[in-house]
N, C-alpha and C. Protein backbone atom coordinates (compact mmCIF):
# COMPACT_ATOMS: atom_id res chain seq x y z
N UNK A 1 31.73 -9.91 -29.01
CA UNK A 1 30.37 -9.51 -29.27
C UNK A 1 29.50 -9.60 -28.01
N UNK A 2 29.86 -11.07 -27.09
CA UNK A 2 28.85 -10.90 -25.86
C UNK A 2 28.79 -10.00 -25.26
N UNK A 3 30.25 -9.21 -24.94
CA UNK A 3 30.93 -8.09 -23.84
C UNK A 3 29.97 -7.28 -24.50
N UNK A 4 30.17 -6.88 -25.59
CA UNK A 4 29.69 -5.40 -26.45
C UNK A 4 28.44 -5.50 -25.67
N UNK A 5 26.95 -6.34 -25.97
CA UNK A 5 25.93 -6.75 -25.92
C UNK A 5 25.64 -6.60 -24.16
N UNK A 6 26.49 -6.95 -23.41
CA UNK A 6 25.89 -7.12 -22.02
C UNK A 6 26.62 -5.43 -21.85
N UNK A 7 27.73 -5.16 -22.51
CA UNK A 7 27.65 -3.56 -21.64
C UNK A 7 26.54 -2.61 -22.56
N UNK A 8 25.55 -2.93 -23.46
CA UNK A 8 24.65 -2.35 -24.27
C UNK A 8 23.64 -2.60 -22.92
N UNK A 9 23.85 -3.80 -22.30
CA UNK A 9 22.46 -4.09 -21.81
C UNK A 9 22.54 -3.51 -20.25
N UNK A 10 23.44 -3.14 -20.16
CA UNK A 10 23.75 -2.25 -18.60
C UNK A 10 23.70 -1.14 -19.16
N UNK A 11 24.40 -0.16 -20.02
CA UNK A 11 23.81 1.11 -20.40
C UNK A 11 22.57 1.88 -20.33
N UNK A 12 21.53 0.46 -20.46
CA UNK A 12 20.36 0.94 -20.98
C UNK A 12 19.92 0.42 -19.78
N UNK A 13 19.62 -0.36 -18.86
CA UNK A 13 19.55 -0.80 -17.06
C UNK A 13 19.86 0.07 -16.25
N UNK A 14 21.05 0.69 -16.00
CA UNK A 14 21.38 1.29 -14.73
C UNK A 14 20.83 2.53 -14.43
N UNK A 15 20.44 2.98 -15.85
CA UNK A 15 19.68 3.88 -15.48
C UNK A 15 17.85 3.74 -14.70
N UNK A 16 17.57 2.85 -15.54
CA UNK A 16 16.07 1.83 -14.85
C UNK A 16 15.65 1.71 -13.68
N UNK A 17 17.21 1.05 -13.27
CA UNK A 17 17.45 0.67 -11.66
C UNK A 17 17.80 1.87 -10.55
N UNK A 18 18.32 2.97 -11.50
CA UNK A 18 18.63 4.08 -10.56
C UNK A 18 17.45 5.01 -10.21
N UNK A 19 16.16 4.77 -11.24
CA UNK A 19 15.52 5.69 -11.18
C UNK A 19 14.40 4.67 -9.81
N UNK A 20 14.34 3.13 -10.32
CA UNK A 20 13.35 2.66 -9.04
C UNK A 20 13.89 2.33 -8.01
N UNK A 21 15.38 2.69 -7.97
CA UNK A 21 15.65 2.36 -6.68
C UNK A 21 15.67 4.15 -5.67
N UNK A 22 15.44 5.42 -6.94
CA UNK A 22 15.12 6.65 -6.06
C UNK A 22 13.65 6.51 -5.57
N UNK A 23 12.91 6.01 -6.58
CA UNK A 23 11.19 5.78 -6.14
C UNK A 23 10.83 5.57 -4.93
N UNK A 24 11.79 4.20 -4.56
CA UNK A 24 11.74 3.72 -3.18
C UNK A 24 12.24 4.69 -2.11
N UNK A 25 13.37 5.00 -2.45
CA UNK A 25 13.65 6.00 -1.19
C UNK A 25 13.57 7.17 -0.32
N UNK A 26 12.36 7.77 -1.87
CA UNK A 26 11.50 8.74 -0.76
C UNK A 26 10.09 8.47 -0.59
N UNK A 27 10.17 7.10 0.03
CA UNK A 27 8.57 7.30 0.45
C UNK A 27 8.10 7.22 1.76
N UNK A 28 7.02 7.15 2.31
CA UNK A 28 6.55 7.35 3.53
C UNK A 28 5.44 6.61 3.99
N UNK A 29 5.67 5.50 5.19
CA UNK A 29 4.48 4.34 5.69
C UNK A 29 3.20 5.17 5.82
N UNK A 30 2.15 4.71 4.90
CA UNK A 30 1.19 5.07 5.25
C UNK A 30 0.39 3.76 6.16
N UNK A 31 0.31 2.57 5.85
CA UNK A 31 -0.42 1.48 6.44
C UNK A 31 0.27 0.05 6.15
N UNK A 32 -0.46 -0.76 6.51
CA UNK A 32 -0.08 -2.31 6.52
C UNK A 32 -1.06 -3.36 6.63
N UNK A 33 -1.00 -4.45 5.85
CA UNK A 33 -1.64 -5.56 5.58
C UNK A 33 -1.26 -6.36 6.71
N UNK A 34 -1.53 -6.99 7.68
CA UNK A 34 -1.31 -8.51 8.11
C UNK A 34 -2.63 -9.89 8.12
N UNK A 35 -1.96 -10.72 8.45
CA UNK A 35 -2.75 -11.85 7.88
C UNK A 35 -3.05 -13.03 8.52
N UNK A 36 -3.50 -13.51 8.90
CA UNK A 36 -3.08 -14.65 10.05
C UNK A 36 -2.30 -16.15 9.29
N UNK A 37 -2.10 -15.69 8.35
CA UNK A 37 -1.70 -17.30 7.34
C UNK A 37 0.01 -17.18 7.65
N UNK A 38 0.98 -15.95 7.90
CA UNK A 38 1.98 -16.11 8.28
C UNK A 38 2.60 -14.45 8.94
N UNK A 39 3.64 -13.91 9.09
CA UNK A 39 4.53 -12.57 9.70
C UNK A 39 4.14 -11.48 8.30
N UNK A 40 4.61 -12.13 7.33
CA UNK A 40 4.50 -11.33 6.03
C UNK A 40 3.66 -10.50 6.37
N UNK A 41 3.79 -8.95 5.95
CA UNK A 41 3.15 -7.88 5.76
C UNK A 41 2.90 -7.64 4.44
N UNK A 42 1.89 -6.56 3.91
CA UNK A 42 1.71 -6.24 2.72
C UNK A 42 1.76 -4.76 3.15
N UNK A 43 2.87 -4.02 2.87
CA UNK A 43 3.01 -2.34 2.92
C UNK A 43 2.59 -1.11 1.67
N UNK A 44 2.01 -0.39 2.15
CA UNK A 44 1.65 0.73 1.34
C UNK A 44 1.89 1.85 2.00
N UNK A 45 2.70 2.74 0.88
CA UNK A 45 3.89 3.93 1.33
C UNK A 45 3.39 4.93 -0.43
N UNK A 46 3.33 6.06 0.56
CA UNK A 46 3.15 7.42 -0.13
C UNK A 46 4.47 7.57 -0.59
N UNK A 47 4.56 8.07 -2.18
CA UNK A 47 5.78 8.01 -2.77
C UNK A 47 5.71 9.84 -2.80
N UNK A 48 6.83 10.34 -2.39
CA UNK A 48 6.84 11.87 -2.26
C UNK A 48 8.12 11.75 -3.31
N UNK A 49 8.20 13.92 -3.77
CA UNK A 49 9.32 13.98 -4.19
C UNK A 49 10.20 15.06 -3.52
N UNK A 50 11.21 16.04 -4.19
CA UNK A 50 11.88 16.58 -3.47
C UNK A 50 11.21 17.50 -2.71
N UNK A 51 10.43 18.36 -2.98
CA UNK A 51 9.92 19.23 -1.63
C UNK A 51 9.31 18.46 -1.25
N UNK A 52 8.67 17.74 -0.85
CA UNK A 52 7.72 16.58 -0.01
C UNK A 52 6.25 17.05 -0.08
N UNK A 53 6.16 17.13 -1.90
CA UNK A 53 4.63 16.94 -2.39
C UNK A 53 4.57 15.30 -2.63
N UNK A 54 3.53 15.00 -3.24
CA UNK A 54 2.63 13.98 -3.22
C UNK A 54 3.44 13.64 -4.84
N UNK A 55 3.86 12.62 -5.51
CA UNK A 55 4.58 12.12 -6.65
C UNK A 55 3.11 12.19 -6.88
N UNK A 56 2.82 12.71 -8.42
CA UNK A 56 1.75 12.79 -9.43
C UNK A 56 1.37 11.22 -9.97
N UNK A 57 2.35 10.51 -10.40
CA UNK A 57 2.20 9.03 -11.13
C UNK A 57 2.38 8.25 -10.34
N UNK A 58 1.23 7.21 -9.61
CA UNK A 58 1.37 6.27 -8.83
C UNK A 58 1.66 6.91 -7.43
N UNK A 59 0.96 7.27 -6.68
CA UNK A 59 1.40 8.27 -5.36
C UNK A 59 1.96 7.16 -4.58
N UNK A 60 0.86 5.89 -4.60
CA UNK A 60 0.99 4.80 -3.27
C UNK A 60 1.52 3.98 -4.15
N UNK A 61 2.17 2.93 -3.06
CA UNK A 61 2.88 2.25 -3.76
C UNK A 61 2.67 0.79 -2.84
N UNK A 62 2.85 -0.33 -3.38
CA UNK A 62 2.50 -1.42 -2.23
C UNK A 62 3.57 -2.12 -2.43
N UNK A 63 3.93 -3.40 -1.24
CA UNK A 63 5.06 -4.15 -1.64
C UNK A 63 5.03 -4.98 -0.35
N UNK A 64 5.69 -6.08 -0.68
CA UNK A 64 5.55 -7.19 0.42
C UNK A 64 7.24 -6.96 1.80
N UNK A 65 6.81 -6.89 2.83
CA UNK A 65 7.73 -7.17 3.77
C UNK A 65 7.95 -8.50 4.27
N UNK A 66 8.52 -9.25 4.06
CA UNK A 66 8.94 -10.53 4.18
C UNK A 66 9.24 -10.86 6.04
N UNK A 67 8.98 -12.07 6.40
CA UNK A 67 9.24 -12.03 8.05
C UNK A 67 10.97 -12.22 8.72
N UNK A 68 11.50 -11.75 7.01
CA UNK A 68 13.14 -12.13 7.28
C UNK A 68 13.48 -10.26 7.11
N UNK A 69 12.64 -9.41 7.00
CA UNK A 69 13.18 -8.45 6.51
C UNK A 69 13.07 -7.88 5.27
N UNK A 70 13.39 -8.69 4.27
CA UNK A 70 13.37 -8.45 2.96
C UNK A 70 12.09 -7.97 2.51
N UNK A 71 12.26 -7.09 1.22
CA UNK A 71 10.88 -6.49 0.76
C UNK A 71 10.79 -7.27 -1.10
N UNK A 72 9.85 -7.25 -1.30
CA UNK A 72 9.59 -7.93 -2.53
C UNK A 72 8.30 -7.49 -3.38
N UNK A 73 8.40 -7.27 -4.62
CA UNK A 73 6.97 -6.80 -5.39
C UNK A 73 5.74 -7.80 -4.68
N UNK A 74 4.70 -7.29 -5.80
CA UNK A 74 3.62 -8.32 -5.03
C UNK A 74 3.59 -9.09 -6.65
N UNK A 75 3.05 -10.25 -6.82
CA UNK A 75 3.01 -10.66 -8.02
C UNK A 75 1.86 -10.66 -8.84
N UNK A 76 1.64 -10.25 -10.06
CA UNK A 76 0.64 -10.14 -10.90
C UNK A 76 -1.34 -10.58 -9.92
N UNK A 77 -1.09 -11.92 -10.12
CA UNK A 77 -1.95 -11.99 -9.03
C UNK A 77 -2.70 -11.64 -7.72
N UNK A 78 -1.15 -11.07 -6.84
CA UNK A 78 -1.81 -10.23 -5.59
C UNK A 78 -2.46 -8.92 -6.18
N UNK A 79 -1.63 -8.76 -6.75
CA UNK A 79 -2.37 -7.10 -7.79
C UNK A 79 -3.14 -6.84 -7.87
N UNK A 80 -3.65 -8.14 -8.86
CA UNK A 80 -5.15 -7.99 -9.38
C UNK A 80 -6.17 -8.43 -8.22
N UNK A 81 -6.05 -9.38 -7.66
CA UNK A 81 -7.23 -9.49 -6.61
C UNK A 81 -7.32 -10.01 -5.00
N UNK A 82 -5.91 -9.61 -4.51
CA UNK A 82 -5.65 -9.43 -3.28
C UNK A 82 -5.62 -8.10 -2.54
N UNK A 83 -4.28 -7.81 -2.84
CA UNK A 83 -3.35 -6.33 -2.26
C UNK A 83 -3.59 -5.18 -2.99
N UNK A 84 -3.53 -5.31 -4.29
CA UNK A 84 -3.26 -4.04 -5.26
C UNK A 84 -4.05 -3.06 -5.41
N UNK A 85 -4.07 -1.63 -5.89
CA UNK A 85 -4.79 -0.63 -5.57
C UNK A 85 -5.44 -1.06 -7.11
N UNK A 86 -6.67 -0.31 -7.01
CA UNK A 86 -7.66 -0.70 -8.19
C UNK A 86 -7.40 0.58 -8.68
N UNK A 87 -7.48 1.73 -7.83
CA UNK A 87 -7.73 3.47 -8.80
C UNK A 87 -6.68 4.22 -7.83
N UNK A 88 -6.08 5.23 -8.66
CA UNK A 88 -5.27 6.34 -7.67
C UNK A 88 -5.70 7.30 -8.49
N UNK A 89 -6.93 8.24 -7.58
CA UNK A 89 -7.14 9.62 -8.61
C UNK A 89 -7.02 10.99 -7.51
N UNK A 90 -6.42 12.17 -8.57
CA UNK A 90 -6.02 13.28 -7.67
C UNK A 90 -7.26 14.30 -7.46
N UNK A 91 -7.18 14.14 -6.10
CA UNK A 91 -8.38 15.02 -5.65
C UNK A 91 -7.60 16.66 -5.35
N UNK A 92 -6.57 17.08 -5.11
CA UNK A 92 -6.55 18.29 -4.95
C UNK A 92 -4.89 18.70 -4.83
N UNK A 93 -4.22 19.32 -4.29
CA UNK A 93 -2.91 19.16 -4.20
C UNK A 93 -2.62 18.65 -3.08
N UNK A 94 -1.57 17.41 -3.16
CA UNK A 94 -0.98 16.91 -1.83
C UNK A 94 -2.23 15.73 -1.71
N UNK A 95 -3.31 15.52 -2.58
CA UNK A 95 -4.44 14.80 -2.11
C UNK A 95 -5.17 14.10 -2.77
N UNK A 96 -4.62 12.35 -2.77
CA UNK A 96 -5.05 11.70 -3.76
C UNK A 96 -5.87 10.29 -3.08
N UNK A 97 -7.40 10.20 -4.21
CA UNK A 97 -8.02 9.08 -3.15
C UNK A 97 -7.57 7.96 -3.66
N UNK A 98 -7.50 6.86 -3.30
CA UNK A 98 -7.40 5.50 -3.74
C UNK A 98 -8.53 4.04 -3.04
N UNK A 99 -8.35 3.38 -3.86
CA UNK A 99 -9.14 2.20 -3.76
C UNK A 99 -8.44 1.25 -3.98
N UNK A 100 -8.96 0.47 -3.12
CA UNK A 100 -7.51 -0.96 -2.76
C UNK A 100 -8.78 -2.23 -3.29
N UNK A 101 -7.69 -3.28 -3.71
CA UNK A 101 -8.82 -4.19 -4.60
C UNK A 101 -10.05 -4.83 -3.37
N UNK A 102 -8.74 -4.86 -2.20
CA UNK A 102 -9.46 -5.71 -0.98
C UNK A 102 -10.66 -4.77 -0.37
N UNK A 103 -10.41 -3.47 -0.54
CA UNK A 103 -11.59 -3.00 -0.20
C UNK A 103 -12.34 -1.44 -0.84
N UNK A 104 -12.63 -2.51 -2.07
CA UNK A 104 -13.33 -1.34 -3.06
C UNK A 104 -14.53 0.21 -2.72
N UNK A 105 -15.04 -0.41 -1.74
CA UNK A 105 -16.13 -0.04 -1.13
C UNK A 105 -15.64 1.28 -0.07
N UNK A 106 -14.48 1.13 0.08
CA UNK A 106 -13.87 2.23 1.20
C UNK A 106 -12.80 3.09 0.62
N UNK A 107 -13.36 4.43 0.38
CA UNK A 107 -12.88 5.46 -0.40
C UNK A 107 -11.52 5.68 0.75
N UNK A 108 -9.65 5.27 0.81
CA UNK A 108 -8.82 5.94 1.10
C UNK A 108 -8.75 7.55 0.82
N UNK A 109 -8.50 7.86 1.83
CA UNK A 109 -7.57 9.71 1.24
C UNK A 109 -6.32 9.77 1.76
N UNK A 110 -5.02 10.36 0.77
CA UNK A 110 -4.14 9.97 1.20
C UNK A 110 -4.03 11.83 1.26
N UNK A 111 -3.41 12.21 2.48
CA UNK A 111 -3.47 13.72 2.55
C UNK A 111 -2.59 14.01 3.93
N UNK A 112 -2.27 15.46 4.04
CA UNK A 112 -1.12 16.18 5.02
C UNK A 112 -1.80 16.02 6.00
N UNK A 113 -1.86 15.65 7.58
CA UNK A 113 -2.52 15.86 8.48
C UNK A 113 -1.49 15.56 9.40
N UNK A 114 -0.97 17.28 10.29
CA UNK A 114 -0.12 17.78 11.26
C UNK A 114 1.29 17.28 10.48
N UNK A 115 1.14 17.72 9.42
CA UNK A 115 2.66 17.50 8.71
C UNK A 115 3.38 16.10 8.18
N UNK A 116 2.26 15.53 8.18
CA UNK A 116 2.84 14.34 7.82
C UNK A 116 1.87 13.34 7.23
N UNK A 117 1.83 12.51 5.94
CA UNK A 117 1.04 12.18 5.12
C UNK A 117 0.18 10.71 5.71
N UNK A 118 -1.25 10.61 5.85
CA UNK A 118 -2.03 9.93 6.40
C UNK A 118 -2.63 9.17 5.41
N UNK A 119 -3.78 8.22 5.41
CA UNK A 119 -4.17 7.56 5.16
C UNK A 119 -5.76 7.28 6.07
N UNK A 120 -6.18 8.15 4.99
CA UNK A 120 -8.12 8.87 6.08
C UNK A 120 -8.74 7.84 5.28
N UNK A 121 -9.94 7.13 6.25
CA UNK A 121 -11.15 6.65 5.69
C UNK A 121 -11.79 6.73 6.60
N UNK A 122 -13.37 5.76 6.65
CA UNK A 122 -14.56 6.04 7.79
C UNK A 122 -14.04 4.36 8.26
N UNK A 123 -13.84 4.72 9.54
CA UNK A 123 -13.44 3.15 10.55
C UNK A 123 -14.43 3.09 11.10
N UNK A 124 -16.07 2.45 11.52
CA UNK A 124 -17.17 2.66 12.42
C UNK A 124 -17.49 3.56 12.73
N UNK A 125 -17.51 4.50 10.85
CA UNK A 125 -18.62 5.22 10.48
C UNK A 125 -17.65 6.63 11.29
N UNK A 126 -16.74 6.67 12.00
CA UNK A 126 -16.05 8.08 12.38
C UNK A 126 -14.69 8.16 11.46
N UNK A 127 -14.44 9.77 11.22
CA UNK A 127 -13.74 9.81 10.17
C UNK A 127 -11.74 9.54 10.73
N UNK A 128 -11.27 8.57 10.55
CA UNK A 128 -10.12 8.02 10.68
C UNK A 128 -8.95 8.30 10.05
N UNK A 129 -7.61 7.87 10.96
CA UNK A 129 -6.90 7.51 10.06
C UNK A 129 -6.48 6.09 9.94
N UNK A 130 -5.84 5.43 8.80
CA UNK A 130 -5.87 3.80 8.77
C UNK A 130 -4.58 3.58 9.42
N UNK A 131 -4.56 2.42 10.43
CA UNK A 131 -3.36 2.14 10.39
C UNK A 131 -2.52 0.70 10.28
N UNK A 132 -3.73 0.02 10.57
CA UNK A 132 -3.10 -1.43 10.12
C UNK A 132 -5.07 -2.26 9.56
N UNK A 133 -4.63 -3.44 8.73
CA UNK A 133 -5.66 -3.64 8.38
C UNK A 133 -5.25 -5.35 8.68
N UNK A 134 -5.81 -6.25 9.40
CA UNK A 134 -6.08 -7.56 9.41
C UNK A 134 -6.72 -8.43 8.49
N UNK A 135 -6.19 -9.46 8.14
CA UNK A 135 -7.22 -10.12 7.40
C UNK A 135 -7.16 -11.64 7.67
N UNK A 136 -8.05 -12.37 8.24
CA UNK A 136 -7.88 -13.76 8.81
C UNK A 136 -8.99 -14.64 7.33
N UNK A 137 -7.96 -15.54 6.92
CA UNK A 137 -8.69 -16.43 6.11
C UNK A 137 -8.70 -17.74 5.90
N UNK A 138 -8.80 -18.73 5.12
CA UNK A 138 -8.63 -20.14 5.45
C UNK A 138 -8.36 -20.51 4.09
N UNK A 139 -7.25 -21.47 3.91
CA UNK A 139 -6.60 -22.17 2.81
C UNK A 139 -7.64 -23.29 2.71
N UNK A 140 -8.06 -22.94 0.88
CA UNK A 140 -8.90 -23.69 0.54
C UNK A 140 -7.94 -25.28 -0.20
N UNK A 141 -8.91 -25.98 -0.25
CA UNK A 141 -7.69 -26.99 -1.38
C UNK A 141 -7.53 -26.84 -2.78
N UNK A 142 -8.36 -26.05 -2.95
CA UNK A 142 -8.62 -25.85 -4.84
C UNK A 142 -8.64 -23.92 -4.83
N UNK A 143 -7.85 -23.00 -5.14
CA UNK A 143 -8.30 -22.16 -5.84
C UNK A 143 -7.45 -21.34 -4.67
N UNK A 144 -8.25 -19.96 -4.35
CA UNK A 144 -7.75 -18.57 -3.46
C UNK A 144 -8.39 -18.82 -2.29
N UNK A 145 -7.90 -18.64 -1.15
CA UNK A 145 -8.30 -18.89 0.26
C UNK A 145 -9.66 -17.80 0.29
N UNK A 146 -10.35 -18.28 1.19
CA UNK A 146 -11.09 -17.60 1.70
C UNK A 146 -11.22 -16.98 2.73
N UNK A 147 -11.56 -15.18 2.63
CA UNK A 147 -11.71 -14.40 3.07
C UNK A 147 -12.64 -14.62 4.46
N UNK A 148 -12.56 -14.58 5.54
CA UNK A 148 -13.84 -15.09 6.80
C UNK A 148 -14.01 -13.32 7.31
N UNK A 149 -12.48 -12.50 7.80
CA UNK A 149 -13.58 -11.27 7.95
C UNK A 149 -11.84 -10.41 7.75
N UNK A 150 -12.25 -8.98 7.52
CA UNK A 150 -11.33 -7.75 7.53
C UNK A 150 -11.13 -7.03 8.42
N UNK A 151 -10.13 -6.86 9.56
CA UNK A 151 -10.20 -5.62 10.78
C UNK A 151 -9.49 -4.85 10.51
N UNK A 152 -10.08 -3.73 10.33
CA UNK A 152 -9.69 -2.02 10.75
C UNK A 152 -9.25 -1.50 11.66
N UNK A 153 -8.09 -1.16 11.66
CA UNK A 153 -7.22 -0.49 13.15
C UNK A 153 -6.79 1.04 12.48
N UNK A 154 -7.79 1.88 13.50
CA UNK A 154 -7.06 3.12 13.11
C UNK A 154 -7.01 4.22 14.01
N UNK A 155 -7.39 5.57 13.97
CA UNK A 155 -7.05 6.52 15.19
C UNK A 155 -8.38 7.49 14.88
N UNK A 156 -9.36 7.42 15.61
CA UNK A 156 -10.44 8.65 15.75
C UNK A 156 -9.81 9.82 15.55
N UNK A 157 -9.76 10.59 14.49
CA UNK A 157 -9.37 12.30 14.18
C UNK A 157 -9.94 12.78 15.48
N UNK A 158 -11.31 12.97 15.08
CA UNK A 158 -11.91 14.12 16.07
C UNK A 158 -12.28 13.75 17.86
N UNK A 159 -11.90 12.31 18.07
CA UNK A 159 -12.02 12.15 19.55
C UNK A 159 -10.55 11.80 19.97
N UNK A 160 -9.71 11.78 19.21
CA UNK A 160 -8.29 11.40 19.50
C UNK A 160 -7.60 9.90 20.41
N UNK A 161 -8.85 8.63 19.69
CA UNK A 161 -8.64 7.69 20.16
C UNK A 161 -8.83 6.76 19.46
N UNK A 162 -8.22 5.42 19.94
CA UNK A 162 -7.94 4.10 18.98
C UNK A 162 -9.54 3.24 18.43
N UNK A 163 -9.11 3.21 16.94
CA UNK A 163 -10.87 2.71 16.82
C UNK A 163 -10.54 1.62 15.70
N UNK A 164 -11.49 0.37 16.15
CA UNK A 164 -11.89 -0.48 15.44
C UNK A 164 -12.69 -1.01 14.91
N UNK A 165 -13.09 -1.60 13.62
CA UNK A 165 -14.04 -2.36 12.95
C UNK A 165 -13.86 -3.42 12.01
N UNK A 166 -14.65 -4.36 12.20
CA UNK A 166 -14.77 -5.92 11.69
C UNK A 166 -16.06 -5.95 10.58
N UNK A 167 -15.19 -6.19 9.46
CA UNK A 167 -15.92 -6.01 7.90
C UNK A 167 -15.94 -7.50 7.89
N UNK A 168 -17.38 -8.41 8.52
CA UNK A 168 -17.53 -9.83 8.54
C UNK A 168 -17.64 -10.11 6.56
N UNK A 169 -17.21 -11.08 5.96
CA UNK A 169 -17.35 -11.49 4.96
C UNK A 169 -18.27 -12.59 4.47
């Protein structure tokens, strides 16, 4: 009866696992979290499908890079009020905005620019693309560390140069 039961319970799995382990493999770095508390990254990757449109359900996708390599979900918690995207809505074809919990206030566009899928917002007010985002904070003794400030690293579109800004908290 166990045998029966565990090959019932792989029948109905491998397919699960086959479909999120295709999820993962066509997607594409749009940006990155770092932190000063350790190496760990927090990654967010445009999930495409076979012609290399924009996946309709869940475009972006986030997930932790570990400083050994390894990648890992984020857990319920980072979700909700660290890392996790708050909204993914489709603005046009190939072109969906999102809002990240950490920074509600800054409309992402995730869209084709010179063939290859970006990650546009306003970096000091000029229109950007994102490419890494900093966040330095301090371990409290009771509760969620605190936030001290957010840096923006990204690439001036229209002057074709490296631009930064510090979202003090």
């Amino acid at each position: 009866m166990k045998i029966v039961i565990a090959a019932l319970v792989l029948i109905v799995l491998v397919p699960v696992w086959t479909v999120a382990a295709n999820l993962h493999s066509n997607t594409k770095p749009l940006f990155f979290i770092e932190r000063n508390k350790n190496k760990n990254i927090v990654q967010y990757d445009v999930q495409l499908i076979e012609n290399n449109d924009i996946r309709e359900l869940s475009p972006v996708i986030v997930y932790w890079i570990l400083e050994n390599g390894k990648q890992e979900e984020l857990s319920m918690i980072e979700k909700k009020y660290a890392y996790g995207i708050d909204s993914q809505k489709k603005l046009g074809k190939n072109q969906f905005g999102i809002l990240l919990v950490a920074l509600k206030d800054r409309k992402i566009i995730v869209k084709k620019i010179k063939g290859s899928y970006k990650a546009v917002l306003s970096i000091g007010g000029k229109y950007s693309i994102l490419k890494k985002v900093y966040i330095n904070s301090e371990e409290r003794s009771i509760g969620m560390p605190k936030v001290l400030y957010i840096d923006l690293f990204g690439w001036d579109i229209k002057k074709n140069l490296p631009i930064t800004e510090r979202i003090s908290i």
